[in-house]
Protein backbone atom coordinates (compact mmCIF):
# COMPACT_ATOMS: atom_id res chain seq x y z
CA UNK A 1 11.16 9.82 -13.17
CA UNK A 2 7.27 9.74 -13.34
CA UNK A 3 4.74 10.78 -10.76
CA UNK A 4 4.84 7.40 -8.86
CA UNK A 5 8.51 7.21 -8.87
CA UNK A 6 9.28 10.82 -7.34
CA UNK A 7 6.43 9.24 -4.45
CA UNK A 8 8.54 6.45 -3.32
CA UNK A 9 10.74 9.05 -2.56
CA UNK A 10 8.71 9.96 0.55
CA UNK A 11 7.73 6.62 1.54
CA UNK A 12 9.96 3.81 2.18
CA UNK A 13 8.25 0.44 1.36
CA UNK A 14 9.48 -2.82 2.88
CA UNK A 15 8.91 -6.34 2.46
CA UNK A 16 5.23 -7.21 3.33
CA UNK A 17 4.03 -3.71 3.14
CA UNK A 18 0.98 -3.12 1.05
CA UNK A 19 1.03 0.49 -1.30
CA UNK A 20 -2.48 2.13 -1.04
CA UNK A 21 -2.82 4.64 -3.42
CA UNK A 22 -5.87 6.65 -3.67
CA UNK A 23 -7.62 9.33 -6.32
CA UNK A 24 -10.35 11.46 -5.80
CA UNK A 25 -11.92 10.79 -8.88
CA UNK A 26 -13.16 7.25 -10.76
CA UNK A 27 -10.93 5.49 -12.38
CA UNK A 28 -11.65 2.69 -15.18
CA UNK A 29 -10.14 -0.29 -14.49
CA UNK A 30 -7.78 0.06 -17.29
CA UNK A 31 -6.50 3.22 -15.64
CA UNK A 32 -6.38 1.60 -12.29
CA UNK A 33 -4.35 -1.71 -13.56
CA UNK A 34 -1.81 1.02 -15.32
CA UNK A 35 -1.23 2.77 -12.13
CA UNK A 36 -1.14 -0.78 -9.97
CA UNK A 37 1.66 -1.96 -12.92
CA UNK A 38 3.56 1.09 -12.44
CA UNK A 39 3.69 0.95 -8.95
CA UNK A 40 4.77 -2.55 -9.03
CA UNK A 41 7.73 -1.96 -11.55
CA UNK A 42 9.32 0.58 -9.24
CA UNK A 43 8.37 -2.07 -5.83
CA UNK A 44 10.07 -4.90 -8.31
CA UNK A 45 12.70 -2.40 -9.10
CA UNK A 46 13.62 -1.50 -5.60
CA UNK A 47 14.14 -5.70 -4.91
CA UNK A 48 10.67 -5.84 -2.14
CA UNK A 49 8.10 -8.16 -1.65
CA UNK A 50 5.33 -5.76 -1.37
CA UNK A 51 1.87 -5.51 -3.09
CA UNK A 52 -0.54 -2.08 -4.21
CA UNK A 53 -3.96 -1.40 -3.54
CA UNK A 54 -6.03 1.48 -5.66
CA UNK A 55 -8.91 2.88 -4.32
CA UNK A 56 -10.76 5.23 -6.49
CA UNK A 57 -13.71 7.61 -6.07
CA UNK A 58 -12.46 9.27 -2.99
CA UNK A 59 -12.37 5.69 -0.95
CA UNK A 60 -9.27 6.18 1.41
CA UNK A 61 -6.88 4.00 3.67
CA UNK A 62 -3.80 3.77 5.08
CA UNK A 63 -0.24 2.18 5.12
CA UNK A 64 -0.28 -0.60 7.47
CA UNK A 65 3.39 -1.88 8.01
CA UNK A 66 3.53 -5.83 8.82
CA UNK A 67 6.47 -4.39 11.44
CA UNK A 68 3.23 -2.60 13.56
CA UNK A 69 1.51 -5.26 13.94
CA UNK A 70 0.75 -7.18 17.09
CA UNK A 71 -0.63 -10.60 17.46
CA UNK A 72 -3.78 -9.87 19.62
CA UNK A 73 -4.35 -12.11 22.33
CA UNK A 74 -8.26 -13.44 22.08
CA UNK A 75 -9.08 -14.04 25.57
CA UNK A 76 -7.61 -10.98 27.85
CA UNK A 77 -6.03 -12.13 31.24
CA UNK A 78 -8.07 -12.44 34.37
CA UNK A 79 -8.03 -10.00 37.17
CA UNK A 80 -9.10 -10.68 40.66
């Protein structure tokens, strides 16, 4: 089991999701597509519909589950 593997064991991915996954440090781009393909063998692996993000040089998000989301109504109700 690599290092991304032994991850998935604390996060459970699910159809829709998108993986962030984030390093402190700059990455070249044939770094970043290794760690992007290896993440996606173990999200093909697992049978989800998911995708990965890599953000390098200390850029930072978040996991933002398609099952949190709301649809946001554009024009709020009126109150008397």
């Amino acid at each position: 089991m690599n290092d991304i593997e032994a991850h998935f064991d604390e996060v459970k991915v699910e159809d829709g999701d998108v993986l962030v996954i984030t390093s402190p440090r700059a990455l070249t781009r044939e770094s970043a597509d290794r760690v992007r393909e290896a993440a996606m063998s173990v999200i093909d692996r697992l049978g989800v519909e998911a995708d990965v993000l890599v953000l390098d040089n200390g850029l930072q998000a978040a996991l933002l589950k398609t099952s949190q989301l709301q649809q946001i109504d554009p024009e709020p109700p009126m109150t008397a």
